[in-house]
Protein backbone atom coordinates (compact mmCIF):
# COMPACT_ATOMS: atom_id res chain seq x y z
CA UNK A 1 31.81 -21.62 0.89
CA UNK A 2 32.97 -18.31 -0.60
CA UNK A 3 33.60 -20.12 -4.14
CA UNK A 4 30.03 -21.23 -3.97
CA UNK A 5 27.37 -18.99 -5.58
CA UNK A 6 23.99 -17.73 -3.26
CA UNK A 7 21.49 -19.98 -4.95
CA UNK A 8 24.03 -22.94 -4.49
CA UNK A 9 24.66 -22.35 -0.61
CA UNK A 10 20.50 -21.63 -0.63
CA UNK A 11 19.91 -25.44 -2.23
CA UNK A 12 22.98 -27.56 -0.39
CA UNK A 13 21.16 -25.70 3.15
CA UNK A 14 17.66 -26.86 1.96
CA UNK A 15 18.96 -30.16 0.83
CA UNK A 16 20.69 -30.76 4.75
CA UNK A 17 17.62 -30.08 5.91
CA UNK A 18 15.62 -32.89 4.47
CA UNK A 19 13.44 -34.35 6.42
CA UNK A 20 14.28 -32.56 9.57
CA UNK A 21 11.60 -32.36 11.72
CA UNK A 22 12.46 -29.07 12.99
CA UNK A 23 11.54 -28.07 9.87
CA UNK A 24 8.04 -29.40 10.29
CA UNK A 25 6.17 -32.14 9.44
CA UNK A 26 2.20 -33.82 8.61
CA UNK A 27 0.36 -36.07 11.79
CA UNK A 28 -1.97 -38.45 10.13
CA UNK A 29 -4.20 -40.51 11.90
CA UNK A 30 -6.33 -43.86 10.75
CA UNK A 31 -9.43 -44.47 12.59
CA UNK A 32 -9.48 -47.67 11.21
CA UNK A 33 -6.14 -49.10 12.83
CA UNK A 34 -6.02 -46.06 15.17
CA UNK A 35 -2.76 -45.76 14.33
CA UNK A 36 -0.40 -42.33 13.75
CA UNK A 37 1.50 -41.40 11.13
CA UNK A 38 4.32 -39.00 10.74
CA UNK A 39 5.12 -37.24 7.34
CA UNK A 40 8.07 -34.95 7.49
CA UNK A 41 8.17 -31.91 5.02
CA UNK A 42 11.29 -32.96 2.21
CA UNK A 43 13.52 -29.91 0.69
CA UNK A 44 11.93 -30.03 -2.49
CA UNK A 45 15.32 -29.33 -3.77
CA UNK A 46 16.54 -30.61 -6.77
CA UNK A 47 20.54 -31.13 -5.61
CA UNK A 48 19.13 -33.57 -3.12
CA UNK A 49 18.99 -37.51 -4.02
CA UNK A 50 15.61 -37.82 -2.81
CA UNK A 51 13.91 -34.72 -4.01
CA UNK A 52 16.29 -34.34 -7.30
CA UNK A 53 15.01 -38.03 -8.42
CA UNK A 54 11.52 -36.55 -8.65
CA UNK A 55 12.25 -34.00 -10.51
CA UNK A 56 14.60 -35.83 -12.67
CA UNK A 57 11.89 -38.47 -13.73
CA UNK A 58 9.57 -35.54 -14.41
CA UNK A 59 12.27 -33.74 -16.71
CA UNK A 60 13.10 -37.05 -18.46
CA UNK A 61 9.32 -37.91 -19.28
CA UNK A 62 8.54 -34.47 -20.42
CA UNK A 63 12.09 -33.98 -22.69
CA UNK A 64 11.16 -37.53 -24.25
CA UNK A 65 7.98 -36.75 -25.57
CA UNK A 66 9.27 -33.47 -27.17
CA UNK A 67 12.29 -35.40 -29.15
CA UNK A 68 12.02 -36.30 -32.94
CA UNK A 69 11.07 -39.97 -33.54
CA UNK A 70 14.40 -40.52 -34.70
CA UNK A 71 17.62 -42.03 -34.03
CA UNK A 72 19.82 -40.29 -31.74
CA UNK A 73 23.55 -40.70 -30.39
CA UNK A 74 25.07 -39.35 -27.40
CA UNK A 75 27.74 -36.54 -28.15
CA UNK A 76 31.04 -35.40 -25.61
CA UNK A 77 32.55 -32.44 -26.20
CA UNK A 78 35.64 -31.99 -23.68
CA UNK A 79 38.26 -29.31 -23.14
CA UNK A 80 41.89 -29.81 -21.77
CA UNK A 81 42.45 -29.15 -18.34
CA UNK A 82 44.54 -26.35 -18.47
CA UNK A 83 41.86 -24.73 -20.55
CA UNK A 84 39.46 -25.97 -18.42
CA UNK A 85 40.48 -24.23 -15.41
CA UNK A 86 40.44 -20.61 -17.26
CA UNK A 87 36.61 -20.99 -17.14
CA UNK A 88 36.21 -21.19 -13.32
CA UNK A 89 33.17 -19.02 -12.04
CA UNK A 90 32.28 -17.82 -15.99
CA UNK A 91 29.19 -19.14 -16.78
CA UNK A 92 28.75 -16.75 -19.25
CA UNK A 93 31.78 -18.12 -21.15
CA UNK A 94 30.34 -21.42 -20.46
CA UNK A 95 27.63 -21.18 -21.91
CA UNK A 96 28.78 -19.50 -24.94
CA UNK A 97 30.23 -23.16 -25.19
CA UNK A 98 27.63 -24.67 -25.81
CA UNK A 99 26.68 -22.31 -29.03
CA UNK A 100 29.56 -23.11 -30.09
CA UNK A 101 29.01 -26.66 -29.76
CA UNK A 102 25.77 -26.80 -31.83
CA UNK A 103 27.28 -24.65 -34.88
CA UNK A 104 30.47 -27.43 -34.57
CA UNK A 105 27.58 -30.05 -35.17
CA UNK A 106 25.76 -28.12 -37.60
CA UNK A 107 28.74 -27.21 -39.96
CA UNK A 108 30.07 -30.73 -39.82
CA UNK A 109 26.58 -32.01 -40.66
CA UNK A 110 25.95 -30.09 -43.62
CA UNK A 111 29.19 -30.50 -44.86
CA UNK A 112 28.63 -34.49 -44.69
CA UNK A 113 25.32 -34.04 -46.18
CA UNK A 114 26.17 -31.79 -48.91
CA UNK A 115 23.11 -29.61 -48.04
CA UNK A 116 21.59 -27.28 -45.13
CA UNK A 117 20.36 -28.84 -42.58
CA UNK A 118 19.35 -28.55 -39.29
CA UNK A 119 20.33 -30.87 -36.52
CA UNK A 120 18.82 -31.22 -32.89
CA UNK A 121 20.94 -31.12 -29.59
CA UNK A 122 19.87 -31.02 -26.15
CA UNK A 123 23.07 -29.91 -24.20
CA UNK A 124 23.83 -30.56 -20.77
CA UNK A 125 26.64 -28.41 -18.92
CA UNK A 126 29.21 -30.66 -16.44
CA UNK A 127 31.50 -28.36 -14.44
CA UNK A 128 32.87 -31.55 -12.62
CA UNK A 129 34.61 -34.75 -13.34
CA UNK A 130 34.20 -38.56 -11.64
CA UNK A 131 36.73 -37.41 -9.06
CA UNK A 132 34.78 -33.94 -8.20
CA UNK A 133 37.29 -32.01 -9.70
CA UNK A 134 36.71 -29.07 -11.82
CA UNK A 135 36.02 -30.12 -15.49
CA UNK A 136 34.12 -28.14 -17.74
CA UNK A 137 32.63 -30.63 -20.48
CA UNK A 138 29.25 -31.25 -22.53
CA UNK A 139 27.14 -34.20 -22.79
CA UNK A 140 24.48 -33.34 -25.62
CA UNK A 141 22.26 -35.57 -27.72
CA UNK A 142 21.86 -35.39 -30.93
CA UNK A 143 19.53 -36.22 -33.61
CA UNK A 144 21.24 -38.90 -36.75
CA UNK A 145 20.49 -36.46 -39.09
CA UNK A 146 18.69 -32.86 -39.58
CA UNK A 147 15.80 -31.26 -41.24
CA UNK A 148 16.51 -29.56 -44.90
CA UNK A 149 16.14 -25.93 -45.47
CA UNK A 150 13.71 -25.76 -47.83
CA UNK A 151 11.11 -29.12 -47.48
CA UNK A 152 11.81 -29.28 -43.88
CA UNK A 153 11.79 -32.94 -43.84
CA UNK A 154 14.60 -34.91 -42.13
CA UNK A 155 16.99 -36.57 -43.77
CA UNK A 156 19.25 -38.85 -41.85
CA UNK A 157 23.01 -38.44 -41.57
CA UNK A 158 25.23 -40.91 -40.48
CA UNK A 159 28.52 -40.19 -40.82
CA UNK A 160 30.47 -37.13 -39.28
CA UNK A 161 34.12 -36.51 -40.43
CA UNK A 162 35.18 -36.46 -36.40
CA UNK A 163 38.50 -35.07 -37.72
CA UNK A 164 36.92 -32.16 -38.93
CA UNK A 165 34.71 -31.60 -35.83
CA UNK A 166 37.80 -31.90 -33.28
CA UNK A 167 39.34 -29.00 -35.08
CA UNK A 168 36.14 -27.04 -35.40
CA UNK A 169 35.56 -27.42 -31.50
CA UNK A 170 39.13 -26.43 -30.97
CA UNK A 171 39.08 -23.34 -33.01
CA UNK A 172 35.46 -22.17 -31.82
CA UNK A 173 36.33 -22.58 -28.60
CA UNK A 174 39.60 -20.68 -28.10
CA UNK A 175 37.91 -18.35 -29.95
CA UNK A 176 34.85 -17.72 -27.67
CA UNK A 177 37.40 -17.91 -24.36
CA UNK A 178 39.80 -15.18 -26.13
CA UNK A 179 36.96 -12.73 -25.46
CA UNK A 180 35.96 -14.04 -21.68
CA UNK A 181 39.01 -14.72 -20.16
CA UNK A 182 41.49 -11.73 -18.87
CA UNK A 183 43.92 -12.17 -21.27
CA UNK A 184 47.31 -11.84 -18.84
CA UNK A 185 50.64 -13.29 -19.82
CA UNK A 186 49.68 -16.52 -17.97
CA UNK A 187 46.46 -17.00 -19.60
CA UNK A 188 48.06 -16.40 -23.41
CA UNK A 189 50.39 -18.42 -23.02
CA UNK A 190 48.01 -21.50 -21.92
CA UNK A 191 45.47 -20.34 -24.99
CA UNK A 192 48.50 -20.45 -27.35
CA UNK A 193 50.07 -23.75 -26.17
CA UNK A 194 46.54 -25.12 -26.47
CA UNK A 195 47.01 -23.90 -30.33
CA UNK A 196 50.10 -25.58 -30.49
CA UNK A 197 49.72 -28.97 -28.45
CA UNK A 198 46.40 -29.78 -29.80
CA UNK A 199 46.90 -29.38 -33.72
CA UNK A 200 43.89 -32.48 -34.01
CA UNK A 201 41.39 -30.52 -32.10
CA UNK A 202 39.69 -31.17 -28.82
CA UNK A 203 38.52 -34.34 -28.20
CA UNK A 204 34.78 -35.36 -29.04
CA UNK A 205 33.68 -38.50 -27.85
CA UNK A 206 30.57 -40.33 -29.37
CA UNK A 207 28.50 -42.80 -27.75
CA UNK A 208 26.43 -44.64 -30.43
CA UNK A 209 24.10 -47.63 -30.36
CA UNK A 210 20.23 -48.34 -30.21
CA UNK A 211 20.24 -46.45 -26.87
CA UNK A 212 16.72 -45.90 -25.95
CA UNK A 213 15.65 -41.86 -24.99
CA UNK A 214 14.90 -42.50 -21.75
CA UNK A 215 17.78 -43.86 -21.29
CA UNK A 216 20.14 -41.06 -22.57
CA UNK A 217 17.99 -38.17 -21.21
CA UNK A 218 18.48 -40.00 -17.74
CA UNK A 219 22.19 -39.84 -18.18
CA UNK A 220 22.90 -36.64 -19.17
């Protein structure tokens, strides 16, 4: 419980609560049927499965209608576990990340475009993996293509030298957690083997297809 932060411990409480009657509820009553019904108060909380789905469909519908009437692809961006684990508990670090993850997108872009542009990302931060074990990673979605500098209109872009952007993500990265992260003897020596090990970059995996928005809003 101590690794958990107060507004976490505040929503998991509300969330076990659910529902409870102690907590209250509405009496209805039909005078056609002469019947009773009970309503009980819900958490309202968006870590639990009932509540969250409300708020989740709500999120979804309202994020959709904001996004470019493009074509998008779903984008990765992972970290090795080792490096991973450095980030425990900074969120500040964390989300420095995912900066870093929209200039890796941006640079790559213009380079394949020959031009400036600017892409669109919506990034979503994952602290855990399938097995509920700590893994910091990014699931983002990204436009097929950016708006130019100077017209402003969007020009598509289909091709990304992934190469490139592995490296990019590597080097930003170790980068941003040099400046986060006490650097002790321990914690250079996993930033520097990182250097080392990883001399392709950090992996970046791309989902791409005719996926529609709902549907990749939903999943991230």
């Amino acid at each position: 419980k101590g690794e958990l932060r107060e507004e976490q411990i505040k929503e998991v409480d509300a969330m076990l609560l659910c529902n409870d009657p102690k907590k209250g509820f509405w009496l209805y009553h039909c005078n056609d049927c002469n019947e009773d019904f009970i309503r009980h108060l819900s958490c309202n909380s968006r870590a639990c499965c009932r509540c969250g789905t409300r708020h989740l469909k709500k999120w979804v519908k309202k994020t959709v209608e904001r996004m470019l009437d493009v074509e998008h692809s779903h984008l990765i961006f992972t970290l090795p576990k080792d490096i991973s684990l450095l980030l425990k508990g900074n969120w500040e670090c964390i989300g420095e990340l995912t900066k870093a993850a929209f200039q890796v997108l941006r640079e790559t872009m213009c380079r394949s475009a020959k031009q400036k542009l600017t892409p669109g990302m919506i990034c979503a931060i994952h602290t855990y993996g399938d097995e509920m074990n700590w893994n910091v990673h990014f699931h983002t979605i990204i436009t097929e293509g950016g708006t130019t500098a100077k017209s402003k209109e969007f020009k598509s872009v289909y091709y990304l030298p992934y190469e490139i952007m592995r490296k990019k993500w590597r080097d930003y990265s170790l980068g941003i957690i040099k400046e986060y992260v006490e650097m002790t003897e321990k914690n250079q020596m996993t930033l520097l083997s990182a250097e080392h090990q990883y001399v392709n970059g950090f992996n970046i995996k791309r989902i791409k297809g005719n996926i529609p928005k709902k549907e990749l809003v939903g999943y991230i």
